[in-house]
N, C-alpha and C. Protein backbone atom coordinates (compact mmCIF):
# COMPACT_ATOMS: atom_id res chain seq x y z
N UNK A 1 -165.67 -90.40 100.73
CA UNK A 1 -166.87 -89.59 100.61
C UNK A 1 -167.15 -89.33 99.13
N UNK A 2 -168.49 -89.47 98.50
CA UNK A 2 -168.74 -89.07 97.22
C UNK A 2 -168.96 -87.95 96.89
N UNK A 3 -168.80 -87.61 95.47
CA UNK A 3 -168.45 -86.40 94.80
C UNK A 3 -170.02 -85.91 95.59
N UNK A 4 -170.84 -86.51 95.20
CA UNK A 4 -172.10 -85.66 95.75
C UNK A 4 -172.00 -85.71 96.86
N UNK A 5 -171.98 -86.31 97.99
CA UNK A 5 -172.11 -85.80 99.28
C UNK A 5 -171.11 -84.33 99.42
N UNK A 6 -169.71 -84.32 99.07
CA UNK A 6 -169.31 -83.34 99.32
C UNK A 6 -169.46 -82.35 98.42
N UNK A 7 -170.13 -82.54 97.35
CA UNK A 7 -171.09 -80.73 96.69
C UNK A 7 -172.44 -80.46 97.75
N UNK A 8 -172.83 -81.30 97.86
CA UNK A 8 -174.14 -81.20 98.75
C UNK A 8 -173.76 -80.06 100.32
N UNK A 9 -172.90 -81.04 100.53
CA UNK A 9 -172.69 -80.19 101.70
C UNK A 9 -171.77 -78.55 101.98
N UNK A 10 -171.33 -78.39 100.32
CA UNK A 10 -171.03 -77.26 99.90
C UNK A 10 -172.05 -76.13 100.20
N UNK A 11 -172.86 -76.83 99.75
CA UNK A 11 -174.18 -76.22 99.07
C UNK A 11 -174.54 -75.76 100.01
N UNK A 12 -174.77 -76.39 101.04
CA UNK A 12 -175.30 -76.51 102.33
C UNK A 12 -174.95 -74.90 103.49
N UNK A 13 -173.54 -75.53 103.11
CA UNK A 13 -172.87 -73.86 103.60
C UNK A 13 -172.94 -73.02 103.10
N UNK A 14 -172.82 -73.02 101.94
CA UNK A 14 -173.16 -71.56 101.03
C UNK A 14 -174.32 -71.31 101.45
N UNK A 15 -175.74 -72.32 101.80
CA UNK A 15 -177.14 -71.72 102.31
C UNK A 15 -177.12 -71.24 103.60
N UNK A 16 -176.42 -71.80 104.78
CA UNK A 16 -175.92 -70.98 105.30
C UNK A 16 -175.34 -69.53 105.67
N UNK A 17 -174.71 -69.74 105.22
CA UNK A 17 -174.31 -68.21 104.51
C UNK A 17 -175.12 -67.20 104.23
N UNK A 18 -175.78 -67.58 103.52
CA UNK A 18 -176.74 -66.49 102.90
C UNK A 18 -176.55 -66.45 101.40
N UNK A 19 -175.81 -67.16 100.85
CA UNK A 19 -175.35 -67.07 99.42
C UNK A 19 -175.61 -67.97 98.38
N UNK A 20 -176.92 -67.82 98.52
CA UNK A 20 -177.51 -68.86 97.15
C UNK A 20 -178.93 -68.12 97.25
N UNK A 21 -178.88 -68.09 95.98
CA UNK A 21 -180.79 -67.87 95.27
C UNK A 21 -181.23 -69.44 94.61
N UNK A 22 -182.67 -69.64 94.99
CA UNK A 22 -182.84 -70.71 94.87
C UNK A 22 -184.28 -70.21 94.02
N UNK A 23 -184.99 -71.49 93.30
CA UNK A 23 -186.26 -71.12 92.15
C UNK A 23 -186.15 -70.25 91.07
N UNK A 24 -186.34 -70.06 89.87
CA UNK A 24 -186.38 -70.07 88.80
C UNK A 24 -185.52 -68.38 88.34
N UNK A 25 -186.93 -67.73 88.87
CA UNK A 25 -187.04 -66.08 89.06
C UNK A 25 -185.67 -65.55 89.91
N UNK A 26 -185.72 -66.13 90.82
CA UNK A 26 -184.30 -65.21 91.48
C UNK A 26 -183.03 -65.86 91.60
N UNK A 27 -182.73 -66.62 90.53
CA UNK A 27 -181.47 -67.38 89.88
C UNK A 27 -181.36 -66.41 88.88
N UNK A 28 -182.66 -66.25 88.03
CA UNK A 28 -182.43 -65.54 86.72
C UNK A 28 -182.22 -63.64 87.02
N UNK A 29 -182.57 -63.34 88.34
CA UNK A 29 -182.14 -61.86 88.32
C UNK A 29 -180.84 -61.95 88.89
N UNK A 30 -180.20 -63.04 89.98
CA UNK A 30 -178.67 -62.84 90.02
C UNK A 30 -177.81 -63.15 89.17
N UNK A 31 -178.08 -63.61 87.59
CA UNK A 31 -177.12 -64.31 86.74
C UNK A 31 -177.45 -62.83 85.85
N UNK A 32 -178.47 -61.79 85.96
CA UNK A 32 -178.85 -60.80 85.19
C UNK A 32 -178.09 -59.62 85.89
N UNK A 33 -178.05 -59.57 86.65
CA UNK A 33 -177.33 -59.01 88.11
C UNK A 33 -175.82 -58.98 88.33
N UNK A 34 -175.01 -59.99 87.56
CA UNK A 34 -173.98 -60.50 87.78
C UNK A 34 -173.44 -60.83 89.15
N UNK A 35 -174.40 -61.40 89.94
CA UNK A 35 -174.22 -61.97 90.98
C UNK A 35 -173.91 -63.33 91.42
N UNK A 36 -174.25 -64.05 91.01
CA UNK A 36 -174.09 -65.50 90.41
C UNK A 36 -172.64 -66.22 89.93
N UNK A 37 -171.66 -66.85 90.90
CA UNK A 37 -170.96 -67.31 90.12
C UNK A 37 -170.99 -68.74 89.60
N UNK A 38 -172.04 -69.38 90.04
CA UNK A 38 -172.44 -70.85 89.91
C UNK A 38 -173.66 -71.43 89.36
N UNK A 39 -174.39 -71.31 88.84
CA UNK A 39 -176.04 -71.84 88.65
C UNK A 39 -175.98 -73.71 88.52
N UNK A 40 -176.72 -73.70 89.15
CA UNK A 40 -176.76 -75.63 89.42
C UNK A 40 -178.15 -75.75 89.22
N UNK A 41 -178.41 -76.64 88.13
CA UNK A 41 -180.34 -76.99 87.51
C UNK A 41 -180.08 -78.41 87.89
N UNK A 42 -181.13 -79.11 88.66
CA UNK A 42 -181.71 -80.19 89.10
C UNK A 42 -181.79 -81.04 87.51
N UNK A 43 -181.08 -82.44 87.50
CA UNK A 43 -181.12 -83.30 86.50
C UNK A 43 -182.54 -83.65 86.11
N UNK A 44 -183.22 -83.82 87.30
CA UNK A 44 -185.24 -83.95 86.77
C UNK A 44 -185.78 -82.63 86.57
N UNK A 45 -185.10 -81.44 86.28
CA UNK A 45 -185.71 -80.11 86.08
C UNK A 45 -186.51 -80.18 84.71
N UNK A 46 -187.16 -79.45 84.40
CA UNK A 46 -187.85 -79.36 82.78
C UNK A 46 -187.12 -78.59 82.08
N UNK A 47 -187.06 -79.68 80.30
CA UNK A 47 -186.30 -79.47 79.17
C UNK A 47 -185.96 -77.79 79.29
N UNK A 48 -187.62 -77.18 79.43
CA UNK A 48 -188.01 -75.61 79.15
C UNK A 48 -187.01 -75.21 80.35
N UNK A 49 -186.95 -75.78 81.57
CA UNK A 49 -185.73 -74.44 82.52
C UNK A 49 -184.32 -74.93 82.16
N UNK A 50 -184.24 -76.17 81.88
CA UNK A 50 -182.42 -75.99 81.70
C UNK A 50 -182.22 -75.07 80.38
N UNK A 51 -183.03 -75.39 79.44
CA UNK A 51 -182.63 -74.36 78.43
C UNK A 51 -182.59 -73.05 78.34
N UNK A 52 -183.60 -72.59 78.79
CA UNK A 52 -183.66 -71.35 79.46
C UNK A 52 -182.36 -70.69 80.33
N UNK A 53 -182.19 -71.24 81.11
CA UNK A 53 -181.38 -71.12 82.53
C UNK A 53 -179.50 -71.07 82.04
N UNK A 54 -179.66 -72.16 80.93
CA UNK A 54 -178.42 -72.41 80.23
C UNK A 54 -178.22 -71.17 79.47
N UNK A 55 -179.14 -70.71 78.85
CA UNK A 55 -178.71 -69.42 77.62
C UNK A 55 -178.61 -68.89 78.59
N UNK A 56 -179.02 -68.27 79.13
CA UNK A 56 -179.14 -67.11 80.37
C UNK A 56 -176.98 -67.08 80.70
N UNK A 57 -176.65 -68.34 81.42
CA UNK A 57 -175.75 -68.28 81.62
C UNK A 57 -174.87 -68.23 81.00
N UNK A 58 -174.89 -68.97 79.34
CA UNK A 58 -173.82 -68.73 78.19
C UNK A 58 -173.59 -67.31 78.10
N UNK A 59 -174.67 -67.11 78.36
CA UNK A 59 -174.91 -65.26 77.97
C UNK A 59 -173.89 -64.39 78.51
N UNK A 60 -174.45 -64.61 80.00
CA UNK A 60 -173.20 -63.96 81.36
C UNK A 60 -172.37 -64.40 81.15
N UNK A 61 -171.80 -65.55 80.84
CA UNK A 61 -170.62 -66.38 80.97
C UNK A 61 -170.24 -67.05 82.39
N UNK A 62 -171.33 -67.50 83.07
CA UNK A 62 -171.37 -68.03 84.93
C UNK A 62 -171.18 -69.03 84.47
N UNK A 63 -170.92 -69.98 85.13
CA UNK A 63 -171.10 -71.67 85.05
C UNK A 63 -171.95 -72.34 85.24
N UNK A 64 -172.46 -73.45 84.87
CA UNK A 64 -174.28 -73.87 85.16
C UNK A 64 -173.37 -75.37 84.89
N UNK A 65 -173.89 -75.89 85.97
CA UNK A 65 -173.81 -77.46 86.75
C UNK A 65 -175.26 -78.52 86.40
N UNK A 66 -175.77 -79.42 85.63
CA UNK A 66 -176.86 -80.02 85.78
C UNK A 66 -176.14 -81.04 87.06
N UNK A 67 -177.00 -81.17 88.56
CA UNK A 67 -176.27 -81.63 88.95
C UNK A 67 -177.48 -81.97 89.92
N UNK A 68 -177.62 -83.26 90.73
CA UNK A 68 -178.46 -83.60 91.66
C UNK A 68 -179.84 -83.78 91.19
N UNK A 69 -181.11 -84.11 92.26
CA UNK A 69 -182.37 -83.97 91.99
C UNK A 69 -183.18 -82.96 92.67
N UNK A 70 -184.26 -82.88 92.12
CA UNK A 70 -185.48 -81.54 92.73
C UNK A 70 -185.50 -81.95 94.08
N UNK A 71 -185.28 -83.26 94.25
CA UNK A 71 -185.30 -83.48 95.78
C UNK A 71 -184.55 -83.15 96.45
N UNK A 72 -182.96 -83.79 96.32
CA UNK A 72 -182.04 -83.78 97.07
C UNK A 72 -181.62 -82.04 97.35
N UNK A 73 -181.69 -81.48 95.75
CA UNK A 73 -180.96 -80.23 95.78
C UNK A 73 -182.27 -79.13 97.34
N UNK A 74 -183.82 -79.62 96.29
CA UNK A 74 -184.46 -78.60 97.83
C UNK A 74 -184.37 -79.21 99.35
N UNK A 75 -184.15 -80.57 99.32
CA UNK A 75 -183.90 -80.86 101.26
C UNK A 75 -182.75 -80.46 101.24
N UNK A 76 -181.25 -80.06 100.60
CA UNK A 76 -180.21 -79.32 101.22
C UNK A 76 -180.57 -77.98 101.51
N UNK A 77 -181.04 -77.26 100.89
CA UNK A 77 -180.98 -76.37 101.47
C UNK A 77 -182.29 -75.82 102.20
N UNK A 78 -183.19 -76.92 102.14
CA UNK A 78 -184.65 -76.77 103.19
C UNK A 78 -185.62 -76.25 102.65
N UNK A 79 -185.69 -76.29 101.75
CA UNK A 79 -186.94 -75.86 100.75
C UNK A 79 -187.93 -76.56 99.69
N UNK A 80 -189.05 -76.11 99.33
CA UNK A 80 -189.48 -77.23 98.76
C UNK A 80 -189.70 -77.39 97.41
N UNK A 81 -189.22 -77.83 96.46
CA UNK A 81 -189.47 -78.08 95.26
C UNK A 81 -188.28 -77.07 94.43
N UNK A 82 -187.05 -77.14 94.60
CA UNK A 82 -186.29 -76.16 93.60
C UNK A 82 -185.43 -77.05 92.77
N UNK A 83 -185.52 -75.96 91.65
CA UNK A 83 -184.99 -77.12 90.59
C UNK A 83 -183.58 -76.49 90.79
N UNK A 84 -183.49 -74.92 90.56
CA UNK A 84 -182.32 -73.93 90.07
C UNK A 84 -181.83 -73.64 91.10
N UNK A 85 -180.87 -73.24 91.47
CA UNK A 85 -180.23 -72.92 92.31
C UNK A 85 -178.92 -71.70 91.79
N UNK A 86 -178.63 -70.57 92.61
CA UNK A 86 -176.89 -69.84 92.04
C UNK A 86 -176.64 -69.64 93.22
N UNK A 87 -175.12 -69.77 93.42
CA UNK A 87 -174.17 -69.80 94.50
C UNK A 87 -173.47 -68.32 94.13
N UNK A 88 -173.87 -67.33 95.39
CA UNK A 88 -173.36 -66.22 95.23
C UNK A 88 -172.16 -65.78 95.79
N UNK A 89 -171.23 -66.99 95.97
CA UNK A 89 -170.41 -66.90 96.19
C UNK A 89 -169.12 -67.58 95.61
N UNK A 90 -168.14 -66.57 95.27
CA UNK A 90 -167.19 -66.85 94.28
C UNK A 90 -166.38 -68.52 94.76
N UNK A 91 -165.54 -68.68 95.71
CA UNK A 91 -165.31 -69.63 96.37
C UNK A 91 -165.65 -70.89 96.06
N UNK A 92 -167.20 -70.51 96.94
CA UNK A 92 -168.13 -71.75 97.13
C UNK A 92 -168.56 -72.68 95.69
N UNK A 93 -168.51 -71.48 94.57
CA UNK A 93 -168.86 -71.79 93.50
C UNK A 93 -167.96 -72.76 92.59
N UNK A 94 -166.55 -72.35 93.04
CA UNK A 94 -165.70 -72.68 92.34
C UNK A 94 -165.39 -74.08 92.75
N UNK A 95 -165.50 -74.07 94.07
CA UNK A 95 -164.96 -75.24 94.69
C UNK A 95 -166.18 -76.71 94.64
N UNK A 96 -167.50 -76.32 94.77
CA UNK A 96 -168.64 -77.30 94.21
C UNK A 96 -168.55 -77.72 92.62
N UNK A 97 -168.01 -76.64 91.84
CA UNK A 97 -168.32 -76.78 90.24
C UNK A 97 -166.59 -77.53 90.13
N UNK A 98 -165.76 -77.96 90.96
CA UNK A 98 -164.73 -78.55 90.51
C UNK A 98 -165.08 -80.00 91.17
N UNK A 99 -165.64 -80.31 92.07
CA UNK A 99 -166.50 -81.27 92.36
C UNK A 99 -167.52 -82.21 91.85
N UNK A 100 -168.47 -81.21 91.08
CA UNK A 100 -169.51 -81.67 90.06
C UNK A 100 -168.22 -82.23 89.04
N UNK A 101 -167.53 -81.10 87.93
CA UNK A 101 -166.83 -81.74 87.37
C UNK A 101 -165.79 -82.87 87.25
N UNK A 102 -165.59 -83.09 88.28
CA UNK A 102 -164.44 -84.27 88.97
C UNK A 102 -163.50 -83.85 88.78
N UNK A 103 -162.95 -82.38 89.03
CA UNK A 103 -161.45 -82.04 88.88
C UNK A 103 -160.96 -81.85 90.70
N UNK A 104 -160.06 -81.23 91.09
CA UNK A 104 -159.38 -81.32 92.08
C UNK A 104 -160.48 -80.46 93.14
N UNK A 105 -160.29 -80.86 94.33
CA UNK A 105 -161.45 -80.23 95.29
C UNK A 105 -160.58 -80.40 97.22
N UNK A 106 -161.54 -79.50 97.58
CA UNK A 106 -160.96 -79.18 99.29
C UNK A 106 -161.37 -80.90 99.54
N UNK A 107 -161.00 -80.87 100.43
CA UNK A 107 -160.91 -83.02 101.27
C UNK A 107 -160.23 -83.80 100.98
């Protein structure tokens, strides 16, 4: 199974859950919030939101993933057009962002 299928379907559960903010605005009040342990920006996102989205998180000190497309990332979790995404859950976060990175992971 590939690294992306099994972040994807991370993702998936965490939306499930209830534990992800998805679009621009309510990524940026849970990383303001300290709610956020994950932020993941869509690789076709614009220059203006990863940069944005990135200080934001250097700031907090969360982790931010460029990872997937506007597509793939909004049909996981059923929505349309999201670039940003935060995983509000500690776990979920940890275990997708060791995935994205290619370090050790659940499977």
């Amino acid at each position: 199974m590939s690294k992306e299928i099994k972040a994807l379907g991370l993702i998936g559960i965490a939306t499930k859950a209830g534990r992800i903010a998805y679009g621009t605005e309510a990524v940026k009040e849970t990383i303001e919030n300290k709610k956020a342990n994950l932020v993941i920006i869509a690789t076709d996102a614009s220059d203006k939101t990863k940069e944005n989205i990135r200080h934001k998180c250097t700031k907090s000190k969360i982790p931010v993933a460029v990872f997937g497309t506007i597509e793939t990332i909004s049909k996981t979790i059923g929505k349309q057009n999201k670039a940003v995404i935060s995983v509000k859950d500690r776990n979920l976060g940890e275990e997708i962002f060791k995935i994205i990175c290619g370090g050790e992971a659940i499977g």
